[in-house]
Protein backbone atom coordinates (compact mmCIF):
# COMPACT_ATOMS: atom_id res chain seq x y z
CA UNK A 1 0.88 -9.70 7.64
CA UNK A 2 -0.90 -9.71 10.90
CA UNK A 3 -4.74 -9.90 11.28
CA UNK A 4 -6.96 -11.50 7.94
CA UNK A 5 -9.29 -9.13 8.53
CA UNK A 6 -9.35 -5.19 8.59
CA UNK A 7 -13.17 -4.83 9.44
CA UNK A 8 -15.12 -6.50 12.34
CA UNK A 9 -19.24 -5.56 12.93
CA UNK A 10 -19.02 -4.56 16.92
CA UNK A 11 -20.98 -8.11 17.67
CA UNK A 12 -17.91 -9.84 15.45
CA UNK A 13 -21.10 -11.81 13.33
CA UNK A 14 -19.30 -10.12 10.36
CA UNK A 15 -15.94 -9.44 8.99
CA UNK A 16 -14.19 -8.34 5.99
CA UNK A 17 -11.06 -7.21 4.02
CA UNK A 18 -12.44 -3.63 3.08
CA UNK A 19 -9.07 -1.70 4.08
CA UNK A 20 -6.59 -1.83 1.51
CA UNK A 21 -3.53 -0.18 -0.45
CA UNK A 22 -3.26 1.06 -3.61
CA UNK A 23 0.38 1.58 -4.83
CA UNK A 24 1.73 2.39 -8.34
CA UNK A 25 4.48 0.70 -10.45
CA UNK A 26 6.94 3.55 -9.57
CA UNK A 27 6.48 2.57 -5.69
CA UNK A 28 6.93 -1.41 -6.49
CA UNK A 29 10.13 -0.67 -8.25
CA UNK A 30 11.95 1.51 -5.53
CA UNK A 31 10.76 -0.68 -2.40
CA UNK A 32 10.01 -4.38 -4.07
CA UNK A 33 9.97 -5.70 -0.50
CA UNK A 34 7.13 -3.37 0.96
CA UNK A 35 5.09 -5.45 3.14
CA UNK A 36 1.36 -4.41 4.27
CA UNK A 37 0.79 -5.32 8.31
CA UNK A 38 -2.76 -5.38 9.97
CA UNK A 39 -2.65 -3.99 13.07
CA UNK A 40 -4.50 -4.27 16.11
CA UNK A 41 -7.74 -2.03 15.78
CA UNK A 42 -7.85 -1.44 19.89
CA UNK A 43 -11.54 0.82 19.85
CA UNK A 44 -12.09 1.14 16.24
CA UNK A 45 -14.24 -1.44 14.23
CA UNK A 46 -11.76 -1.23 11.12
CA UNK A 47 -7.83 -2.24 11.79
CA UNK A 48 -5.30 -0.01 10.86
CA UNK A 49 -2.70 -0.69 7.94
CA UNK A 50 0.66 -0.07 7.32
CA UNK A 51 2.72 -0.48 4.28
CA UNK A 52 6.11 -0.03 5.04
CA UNK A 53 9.82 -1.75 3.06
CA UNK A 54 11.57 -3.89 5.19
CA UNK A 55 14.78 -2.14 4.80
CA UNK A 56 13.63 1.08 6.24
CA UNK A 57 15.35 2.11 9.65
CA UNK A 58 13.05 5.07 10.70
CA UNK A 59 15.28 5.85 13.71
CA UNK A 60 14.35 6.52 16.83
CA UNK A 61 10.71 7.26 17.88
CA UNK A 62 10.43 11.07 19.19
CA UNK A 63 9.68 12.28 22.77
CA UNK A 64 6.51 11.93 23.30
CA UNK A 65 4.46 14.07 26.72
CA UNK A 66 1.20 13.16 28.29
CA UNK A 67 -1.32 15.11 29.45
CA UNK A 68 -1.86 14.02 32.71
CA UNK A 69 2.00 15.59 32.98
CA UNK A 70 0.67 19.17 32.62
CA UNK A 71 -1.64 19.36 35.47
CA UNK A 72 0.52 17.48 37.90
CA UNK A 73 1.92 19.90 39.99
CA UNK A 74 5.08 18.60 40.05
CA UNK A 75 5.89 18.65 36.55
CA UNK A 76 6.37 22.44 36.18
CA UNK A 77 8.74 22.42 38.99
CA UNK A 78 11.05 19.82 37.86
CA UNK A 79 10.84 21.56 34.18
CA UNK A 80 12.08 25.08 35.97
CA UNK A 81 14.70 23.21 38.42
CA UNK A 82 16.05 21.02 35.55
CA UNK A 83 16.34 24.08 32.70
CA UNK A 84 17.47 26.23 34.97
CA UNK A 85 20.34 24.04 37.45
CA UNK A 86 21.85 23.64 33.56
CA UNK A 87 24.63 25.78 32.82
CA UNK A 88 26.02 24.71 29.30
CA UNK A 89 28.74 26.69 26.85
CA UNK A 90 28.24 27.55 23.35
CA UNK A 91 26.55 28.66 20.56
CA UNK A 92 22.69 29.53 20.99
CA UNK A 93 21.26 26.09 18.99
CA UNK A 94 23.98 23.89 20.56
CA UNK A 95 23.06 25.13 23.88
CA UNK A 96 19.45 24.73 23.28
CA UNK A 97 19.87 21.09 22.19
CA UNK A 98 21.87 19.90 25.49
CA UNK A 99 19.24 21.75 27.65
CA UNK A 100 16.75 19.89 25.56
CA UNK A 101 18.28 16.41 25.64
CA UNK A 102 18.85 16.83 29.77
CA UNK A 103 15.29 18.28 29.82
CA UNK A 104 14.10 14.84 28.14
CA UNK A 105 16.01 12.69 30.53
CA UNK A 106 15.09 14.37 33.63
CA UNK A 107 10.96 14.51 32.44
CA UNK A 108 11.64 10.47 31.63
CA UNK A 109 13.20 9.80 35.30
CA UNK A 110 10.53 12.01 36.74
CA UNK A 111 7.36 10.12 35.02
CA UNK A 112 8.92 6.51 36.34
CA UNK A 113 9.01 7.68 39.90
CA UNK A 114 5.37 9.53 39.41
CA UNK A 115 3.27 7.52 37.45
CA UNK A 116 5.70 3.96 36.59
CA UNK A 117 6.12 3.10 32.93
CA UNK A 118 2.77 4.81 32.00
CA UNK A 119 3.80 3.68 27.92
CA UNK A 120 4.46 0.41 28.90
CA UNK A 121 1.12 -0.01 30.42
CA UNK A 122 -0.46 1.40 27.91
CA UNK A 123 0.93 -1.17 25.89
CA UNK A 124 0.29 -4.21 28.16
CA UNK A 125 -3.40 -3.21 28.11
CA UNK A 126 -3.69 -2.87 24.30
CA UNK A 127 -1.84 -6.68 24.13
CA UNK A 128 -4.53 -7.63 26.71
CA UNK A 129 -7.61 -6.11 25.36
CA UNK A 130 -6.57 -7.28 21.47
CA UNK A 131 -5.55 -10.73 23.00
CA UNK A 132 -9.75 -11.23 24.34
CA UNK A 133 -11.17 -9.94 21.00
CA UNK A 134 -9.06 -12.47 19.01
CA UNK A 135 -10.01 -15.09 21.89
CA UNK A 136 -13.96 -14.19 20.82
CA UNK A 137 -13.80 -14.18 17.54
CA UNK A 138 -12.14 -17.67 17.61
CA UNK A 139 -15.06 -18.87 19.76
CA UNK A 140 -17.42 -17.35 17.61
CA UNK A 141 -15.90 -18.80 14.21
């Protein structure tokens, strides 16, 4: 699913299926619906792949920092104001965790107000960018 090819020469004259998977018979029998997606290479020439079943929930993605966050200034302040404003009872892992999930929150509030939905954009530009390479390689095929 997704792109027909995996591999594009950087003038997109050429292109080719060279990226593949190889699964066993033991892998076809536990997930019979696996499905392979081509996704969008962004810088690379070749696309990345993903096998994946369809009945997989992987749960939620994890927290994920940026670097930009650790030489703003700002960041280590909130960090020390936020961990240290929470008082919470209980035993040492449970309190760790709440401090944690508050930490997450408060780092997630602070990056909208500093730098907007920096993720988002990320995103928006990939879409964009992979939009105009598919938009050339139609023209030139």
């Amino acid at each position: 699913m997704g792109r027909q090819f995996t591999w594009f020469r950087p003038n997109g004259e050429s292109r080719s299926r060279l990226d593949r998977f190889l699964i066993s018979f033991e892998w076809r029998d536990r997930w019979p619906e696996s499905v392979q997606f081509t996704l969008p290479r962004n810088f690379s020439d070749h696309c990345p792949i993903l096998l994946r079943p369809k009945d997989v929930d992987w749960g939620p993605k994890p927290f994920r920092t940026l670097n930009c966050w650790l030489t703003d200034k700002s960041f280590k302040e909130v960090v020390q104001q936020c961990w240290n404003s929470v008082q919470v009872s209980g035993w040492g892992a449970y309190v760790l965790k709440e401090k944690f999930k508050r930490l997450k929150n408060t780092i997630k509030r602070w990056n909208k107000e500093q730098y907007g939905d920096s993720f988002k954009k990320v995103q928006n530009l990939e879409v964009v960018l992979n939009k105009l390479e598919e938009d050339t390689l139609s023209v030139l095929f």
